[in-house]
Protein backbone atom coordinates (compact mmCIF):
# COMPACT_ATOMS: atom_id res chain seq x y z
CA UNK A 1 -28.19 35.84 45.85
CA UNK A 2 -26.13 34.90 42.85
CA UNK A 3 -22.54 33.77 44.34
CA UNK A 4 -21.12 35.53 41.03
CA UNK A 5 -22.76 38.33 39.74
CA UNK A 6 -25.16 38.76 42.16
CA UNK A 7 -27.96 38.36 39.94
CA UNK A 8 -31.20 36.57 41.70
CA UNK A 9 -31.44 38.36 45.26
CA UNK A 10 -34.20 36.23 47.28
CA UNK A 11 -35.50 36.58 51.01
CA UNK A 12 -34.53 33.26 52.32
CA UNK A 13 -36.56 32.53 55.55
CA UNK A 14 -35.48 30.46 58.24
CA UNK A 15 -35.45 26.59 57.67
CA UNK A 16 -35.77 26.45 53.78
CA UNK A 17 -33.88 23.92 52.33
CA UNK A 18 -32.33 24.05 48.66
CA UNK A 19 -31.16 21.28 46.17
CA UNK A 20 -29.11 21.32 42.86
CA UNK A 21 -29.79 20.58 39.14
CA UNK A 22 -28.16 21.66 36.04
CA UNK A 23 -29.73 22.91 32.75
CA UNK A 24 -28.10 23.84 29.40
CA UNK A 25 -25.73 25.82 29.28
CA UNK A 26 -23.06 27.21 25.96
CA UNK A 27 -19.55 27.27 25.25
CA UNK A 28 -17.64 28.11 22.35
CA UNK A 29 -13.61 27.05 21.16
CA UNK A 30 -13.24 30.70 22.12
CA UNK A 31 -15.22 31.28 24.84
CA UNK A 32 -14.21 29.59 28.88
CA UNK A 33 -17.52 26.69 29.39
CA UNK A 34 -19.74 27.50 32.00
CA UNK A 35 -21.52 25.16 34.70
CA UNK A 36 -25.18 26.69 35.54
CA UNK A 37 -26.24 24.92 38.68
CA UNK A 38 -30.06 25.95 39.92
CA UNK A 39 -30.64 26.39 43.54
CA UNK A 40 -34.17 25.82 44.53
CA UNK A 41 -35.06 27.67 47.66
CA UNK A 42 -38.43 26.34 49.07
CA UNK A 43 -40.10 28.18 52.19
CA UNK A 44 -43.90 29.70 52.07
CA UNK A 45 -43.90 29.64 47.93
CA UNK A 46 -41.03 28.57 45.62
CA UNK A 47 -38.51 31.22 45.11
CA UNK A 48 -35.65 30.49 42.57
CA UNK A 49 -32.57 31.49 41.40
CA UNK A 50 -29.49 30.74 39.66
CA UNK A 51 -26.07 30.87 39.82
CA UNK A 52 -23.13 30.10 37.09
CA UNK A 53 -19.60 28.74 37.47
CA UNK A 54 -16.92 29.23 35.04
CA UNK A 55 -15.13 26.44 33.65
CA UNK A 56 -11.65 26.42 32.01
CA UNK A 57 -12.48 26.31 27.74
CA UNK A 58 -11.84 23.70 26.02
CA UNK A 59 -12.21 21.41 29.09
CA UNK A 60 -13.82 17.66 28.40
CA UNK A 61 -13.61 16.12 32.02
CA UNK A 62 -14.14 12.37 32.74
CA UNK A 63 -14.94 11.43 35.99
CA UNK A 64 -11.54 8.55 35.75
CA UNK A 65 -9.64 11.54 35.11
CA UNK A 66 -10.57 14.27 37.73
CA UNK A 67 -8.65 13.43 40.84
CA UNK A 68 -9.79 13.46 44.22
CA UNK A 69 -9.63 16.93 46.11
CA UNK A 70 -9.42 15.91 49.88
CA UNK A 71 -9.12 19.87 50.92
CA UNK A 72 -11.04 21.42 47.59
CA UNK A 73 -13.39 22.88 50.29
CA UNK A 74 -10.45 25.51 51.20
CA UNK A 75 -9.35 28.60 49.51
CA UNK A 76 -5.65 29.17 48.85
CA UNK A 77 -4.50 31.70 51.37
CA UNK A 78 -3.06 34.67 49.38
CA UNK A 79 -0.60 37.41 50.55
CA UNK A 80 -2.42 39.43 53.52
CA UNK A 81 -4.81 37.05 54.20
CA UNK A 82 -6.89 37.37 51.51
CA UNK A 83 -8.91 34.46 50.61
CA UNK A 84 -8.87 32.61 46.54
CA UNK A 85 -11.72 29.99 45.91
CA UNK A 86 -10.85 30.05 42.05
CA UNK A 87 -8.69 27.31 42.16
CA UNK A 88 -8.97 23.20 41.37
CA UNK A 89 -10.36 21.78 38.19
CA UNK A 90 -13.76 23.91 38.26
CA UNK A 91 -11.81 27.45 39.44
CA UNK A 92 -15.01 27.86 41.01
CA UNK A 93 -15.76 27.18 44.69
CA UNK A 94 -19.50 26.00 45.21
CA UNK A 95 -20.52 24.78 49.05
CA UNK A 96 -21.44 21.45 49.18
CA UNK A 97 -20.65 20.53 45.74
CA UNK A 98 -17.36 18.74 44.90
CA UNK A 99 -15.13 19.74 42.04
CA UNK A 100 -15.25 16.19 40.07
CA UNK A 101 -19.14 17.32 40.56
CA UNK A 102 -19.02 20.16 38.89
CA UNK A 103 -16.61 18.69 36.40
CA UNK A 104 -18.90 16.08 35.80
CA UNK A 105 -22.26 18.26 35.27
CA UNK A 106 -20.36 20.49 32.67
CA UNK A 107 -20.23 17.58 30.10
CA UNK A 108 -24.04 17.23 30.35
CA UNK A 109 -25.31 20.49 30.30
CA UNK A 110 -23.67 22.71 27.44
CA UNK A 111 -25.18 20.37 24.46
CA UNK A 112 -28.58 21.95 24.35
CA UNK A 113 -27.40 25.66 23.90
CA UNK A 114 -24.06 24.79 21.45
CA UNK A 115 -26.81 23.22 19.34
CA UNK A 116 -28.84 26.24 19.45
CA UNK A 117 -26.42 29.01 18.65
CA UNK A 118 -24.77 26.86 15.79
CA UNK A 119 -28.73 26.88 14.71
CA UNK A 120 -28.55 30.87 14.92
CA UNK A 121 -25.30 31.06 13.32
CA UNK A 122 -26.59 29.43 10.31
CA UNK A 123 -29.30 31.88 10.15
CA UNK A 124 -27.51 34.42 10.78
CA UNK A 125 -24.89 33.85 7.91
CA UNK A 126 -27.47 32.66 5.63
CA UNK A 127 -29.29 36.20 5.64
CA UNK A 128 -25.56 37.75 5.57
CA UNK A 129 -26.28 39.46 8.27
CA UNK A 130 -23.51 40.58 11.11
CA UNK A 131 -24.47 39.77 14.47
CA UNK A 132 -22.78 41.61 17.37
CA UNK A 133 -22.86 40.37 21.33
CA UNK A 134 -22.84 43.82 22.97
CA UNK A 135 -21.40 42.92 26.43
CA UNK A 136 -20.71 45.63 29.39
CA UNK A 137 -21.46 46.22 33.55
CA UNK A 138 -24.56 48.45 34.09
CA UNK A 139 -24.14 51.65 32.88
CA UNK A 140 -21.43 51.93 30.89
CA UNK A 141 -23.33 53.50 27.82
CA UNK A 142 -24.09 50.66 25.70
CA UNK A 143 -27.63 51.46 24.54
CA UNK A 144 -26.69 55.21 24.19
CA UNK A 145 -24.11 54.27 22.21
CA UNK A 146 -26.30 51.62 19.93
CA UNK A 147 -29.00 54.74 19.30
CA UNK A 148 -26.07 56.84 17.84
CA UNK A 149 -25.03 53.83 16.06
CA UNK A 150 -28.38 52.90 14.02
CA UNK A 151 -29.05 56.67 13.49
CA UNK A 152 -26.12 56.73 11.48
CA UNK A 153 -26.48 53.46 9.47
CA UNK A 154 -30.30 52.85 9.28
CA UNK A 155 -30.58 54.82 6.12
CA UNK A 156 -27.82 52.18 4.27
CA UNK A 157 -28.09 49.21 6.50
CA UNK A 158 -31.11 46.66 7.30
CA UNK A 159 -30.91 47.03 11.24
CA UNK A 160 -32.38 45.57 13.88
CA UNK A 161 -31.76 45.45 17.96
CA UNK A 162 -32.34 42.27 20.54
CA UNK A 163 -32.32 44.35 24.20
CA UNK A 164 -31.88 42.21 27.24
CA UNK A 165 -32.33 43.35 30.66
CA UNK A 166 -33.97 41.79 33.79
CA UNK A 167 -37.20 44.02 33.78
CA UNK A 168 -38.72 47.19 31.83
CA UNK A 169 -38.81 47.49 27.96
CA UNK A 170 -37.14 50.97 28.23
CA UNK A 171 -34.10 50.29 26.37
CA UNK A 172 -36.02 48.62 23.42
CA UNK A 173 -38.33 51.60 23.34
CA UNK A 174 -35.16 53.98 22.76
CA UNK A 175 -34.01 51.88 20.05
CA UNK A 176 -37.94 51.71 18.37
CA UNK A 177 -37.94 55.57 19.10
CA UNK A 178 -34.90 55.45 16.02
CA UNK A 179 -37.75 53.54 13.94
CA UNK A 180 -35.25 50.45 13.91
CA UNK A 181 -37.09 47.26 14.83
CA UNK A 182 -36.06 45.93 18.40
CA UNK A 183 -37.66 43.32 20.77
CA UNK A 184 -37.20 43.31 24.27
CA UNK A 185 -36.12 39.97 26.30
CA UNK A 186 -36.64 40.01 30.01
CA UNK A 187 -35.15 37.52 32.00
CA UNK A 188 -36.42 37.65 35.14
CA UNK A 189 -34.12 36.88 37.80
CA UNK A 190 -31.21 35.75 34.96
CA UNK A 191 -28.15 37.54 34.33
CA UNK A 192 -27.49 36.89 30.68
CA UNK A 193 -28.98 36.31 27.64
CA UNK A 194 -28.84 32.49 25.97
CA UNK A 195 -29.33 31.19 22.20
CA UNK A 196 -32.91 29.75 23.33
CA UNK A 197 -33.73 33.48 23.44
CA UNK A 198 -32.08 34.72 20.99
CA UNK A 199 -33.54 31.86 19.05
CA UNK A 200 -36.99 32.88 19.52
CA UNK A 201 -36.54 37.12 19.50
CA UNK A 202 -35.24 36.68 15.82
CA UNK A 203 -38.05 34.78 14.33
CA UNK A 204 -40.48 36.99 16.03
CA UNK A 205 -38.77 39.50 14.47
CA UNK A 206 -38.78 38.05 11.37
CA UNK A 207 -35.19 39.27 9.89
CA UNK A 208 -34.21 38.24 6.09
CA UNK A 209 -32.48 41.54 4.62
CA UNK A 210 -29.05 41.63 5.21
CA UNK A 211 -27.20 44.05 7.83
CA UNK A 212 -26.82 44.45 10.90
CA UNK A 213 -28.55 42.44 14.30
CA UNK A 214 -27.41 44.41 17.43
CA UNK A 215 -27.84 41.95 20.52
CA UNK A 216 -27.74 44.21 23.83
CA UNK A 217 -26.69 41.72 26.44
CA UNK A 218 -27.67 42.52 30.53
CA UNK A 219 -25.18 44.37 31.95
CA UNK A 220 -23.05 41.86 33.74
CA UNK A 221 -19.34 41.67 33.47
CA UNK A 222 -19.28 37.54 34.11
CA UNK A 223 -21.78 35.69 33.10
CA UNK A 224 -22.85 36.91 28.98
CA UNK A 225 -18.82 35.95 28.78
CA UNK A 226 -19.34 32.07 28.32
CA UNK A 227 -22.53 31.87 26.35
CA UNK A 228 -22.66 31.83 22.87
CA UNK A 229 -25.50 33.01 21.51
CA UNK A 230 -24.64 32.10 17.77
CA UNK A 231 -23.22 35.79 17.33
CA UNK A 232 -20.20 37.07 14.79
CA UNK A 233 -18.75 38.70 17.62
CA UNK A 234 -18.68 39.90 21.59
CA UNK A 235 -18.50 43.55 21.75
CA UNK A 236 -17.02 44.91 25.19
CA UNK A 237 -17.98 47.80 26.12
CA UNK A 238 -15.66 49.78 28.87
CA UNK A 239 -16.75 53.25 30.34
CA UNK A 240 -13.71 55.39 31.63
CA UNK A 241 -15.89 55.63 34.93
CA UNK A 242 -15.04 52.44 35.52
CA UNK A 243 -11.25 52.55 36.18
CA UNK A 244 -7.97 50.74 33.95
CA UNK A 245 -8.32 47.72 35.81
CA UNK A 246 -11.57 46.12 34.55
CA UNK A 247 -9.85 43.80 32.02
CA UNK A 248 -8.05 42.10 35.10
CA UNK A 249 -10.89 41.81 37.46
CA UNK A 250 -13.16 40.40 34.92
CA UNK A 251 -10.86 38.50 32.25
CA UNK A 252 -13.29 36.39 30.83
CA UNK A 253 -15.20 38.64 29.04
CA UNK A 254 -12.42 40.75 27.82
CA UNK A 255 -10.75 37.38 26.82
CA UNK A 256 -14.37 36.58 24.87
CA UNK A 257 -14.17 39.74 23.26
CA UNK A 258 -12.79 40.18 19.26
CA UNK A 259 -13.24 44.38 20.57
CA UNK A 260 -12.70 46.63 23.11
CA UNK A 261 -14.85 49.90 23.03
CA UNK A 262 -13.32 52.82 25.74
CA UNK A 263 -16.86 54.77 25.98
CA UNK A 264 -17.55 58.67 27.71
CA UNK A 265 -13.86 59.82 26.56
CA UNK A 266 -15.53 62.81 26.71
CA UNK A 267 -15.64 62.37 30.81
CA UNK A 268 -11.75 62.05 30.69
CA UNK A 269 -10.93 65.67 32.14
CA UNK A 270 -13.07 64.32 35.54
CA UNK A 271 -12.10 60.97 36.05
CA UNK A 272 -8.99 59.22 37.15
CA UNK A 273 -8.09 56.42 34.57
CA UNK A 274 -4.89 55.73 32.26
CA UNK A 275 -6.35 54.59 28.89
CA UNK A 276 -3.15 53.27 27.93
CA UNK A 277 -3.05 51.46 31.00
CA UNK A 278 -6.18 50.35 30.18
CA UNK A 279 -5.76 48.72 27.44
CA UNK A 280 -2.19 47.05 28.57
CA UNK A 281 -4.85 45.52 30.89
CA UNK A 282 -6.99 44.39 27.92
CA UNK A 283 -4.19 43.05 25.81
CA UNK A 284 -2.49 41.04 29.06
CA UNK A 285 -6.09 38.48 28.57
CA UNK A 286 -6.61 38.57 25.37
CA UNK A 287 -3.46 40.12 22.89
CA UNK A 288 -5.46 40.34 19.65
CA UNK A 289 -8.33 42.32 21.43
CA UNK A 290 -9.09 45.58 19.36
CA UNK A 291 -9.87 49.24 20.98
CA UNK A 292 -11.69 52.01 19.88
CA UNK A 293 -12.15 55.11 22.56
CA UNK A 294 -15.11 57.41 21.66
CA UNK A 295 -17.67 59.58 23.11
CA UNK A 296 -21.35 58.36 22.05
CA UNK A 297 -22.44 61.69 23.51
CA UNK A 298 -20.16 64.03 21.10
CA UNK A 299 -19.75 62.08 18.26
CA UNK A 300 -15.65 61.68 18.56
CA UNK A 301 -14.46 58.39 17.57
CA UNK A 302 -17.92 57.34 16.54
CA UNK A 303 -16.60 57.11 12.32
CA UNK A 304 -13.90 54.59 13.68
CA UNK A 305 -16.40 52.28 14.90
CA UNK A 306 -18.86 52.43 11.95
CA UNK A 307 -15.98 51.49 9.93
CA UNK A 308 -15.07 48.80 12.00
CA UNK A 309 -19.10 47.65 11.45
CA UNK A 310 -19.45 48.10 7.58
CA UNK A 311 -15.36 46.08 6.98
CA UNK A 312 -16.79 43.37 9.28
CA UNK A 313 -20.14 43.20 7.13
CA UNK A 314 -18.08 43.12 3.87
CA UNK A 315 -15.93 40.27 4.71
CA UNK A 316 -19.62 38.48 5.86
CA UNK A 317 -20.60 39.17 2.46
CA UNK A 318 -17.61 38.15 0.68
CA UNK A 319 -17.32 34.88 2.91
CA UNK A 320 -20.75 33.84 1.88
């Protein structure tokens, strides 16, 4: 299994072995780097999966510069005895691999992917058209909410919809039941969509008008945080199911994201969560995060958002 996100469950038999490599992986000036490391599991068959560590943005390690870590193999004890393996210069604890390792491999393997969604960027702001990283956990409405979206714009916008998920093409075939184009990316046992796929979804889709280009990340609350997939903007999307305290327990993503949308408001008489508290949460990681609250099911708060969509298009347009 994943050691993050839990992402690439395997049965593991007795006496398989497992090595390391790395393979490209994005960052952005805005965005924390990431360190993908590949764990080959080999028993009966090959079975693989992969995990990825978060790095601290904006790091360029040397291996002269990374100190030694003679106890980096230990977690700081915190109060009550709970156990922290987030610290040293990789905040990420990985067995058998030492942090100037992990240090090391990030400066080889985010090249590939910062080339890629510069590539898409260019595309993207060529055609003038606004690109949006929808980014959530599992079921927190986001394709719901990106059905009710393209209903209302489709007759004045250009739209189209990129849907990741692991498996299925159900969510693409709710967006192509709106008659808005959308192609489905399946990625196995990964946890996040990268500018290689994005890459290749958008020519096959063939986009040249400009609009709007939805990209419906798999629900995942680590990973989609540190890869740039040459989009305008992350998009995080928060359902009041899921408690106040998100922002803190996951503040990468909320720190990735230019908005905060507070989704199912209309669930608010039946669950236990303080918006404002909420979004004192959101604004402790990232200060000049934005937040809508609306209901994609009843339509409230749904004109503040599509305003927020066709003032981010216009300043696209008026940069180009």
């Amino acid at each position: 299994m994943c050691n993050v996100c839990g992402c690439g469950e395997s049965q593991i038999e007795a006496h398989s072995h497992e090595h390391h490599h790395v393979t490209d992986a994005p960052s952005t000036t805005e965005t924390p780097q990431t360190v993908v490391i590949h764990h080959h599991y080999h028993h009966q068959g090959d079975v693989h999966h992969h995990v990825h560590y978060t790095l601290p943005a904006g790091m360029q390690p040397a291996m002269a510069d990374i100190p030694p870590h003679h106890n980096e193999h230990q977690p700081e004890q915190l109060t009550g005895g709970d156990l922290h393996y987030g610290k040293g210069e990789a905040q990420v604890h990985v067995s058998g691999v030492s942090q100037r390792q992990l240090l090391t491999l990030e400066m080889d393997i985010l090249g590939n992917n910062n080339h890629l969604a510069a590539h898409n960027r260019e595309h993207f702001i060529e055609n003038q058209q606004l690109v949006l990283n929808l980014v959530s956990s599992p079921g927190s409405g986001k394709t719901t909410l990106l059905t009710e979206t393209l209903m209302r714009l489709k007759d004045d916008y250009a739209c189209a919809v990129i849907e990741g998920d692991q498996q299925t093409s159900n969510d693409a075939d709710r967006i192509r039941a709106t008659t808005v184009p959308a192609i489905q990316v399946n990625t196995g046992k990964g946890c996040h969509l990268d500018a290689q796929m994005i890459h290749d979804a958008y020519h096959q889709l063939g986009l040249n008008d400009a609009g709007f280009l939805f990209i419906e990340n798999v629900g995942n609350l680590v990973c989609p945080a540190s890869f740039d997939l040459g989009e305008a903007a992350k998009v995080a999307i928060l359902s009041v199911t899921e408690g106040e305290d998100k922002p803190l327990k996951y503040p990468n993503m909320f720190a990735a994201a230019e908005l905060m949308i507070i989704n199912k408001i209309d669930l608010l008489p039946y669950v236990d969560i303080n918006i404002d508290d909420c979004i004192i949460n959101a604004k402790k990681v990232n200060p000049t995060i934005k937040v809508i609250k609306l209901s994609a099911k009843t339509g409230a708060g749904m004109d503040a958002w599509l305003n927020w969509l066709t003032e981010h298009l216009q300043q696209l347009s008026i940069k180009v």
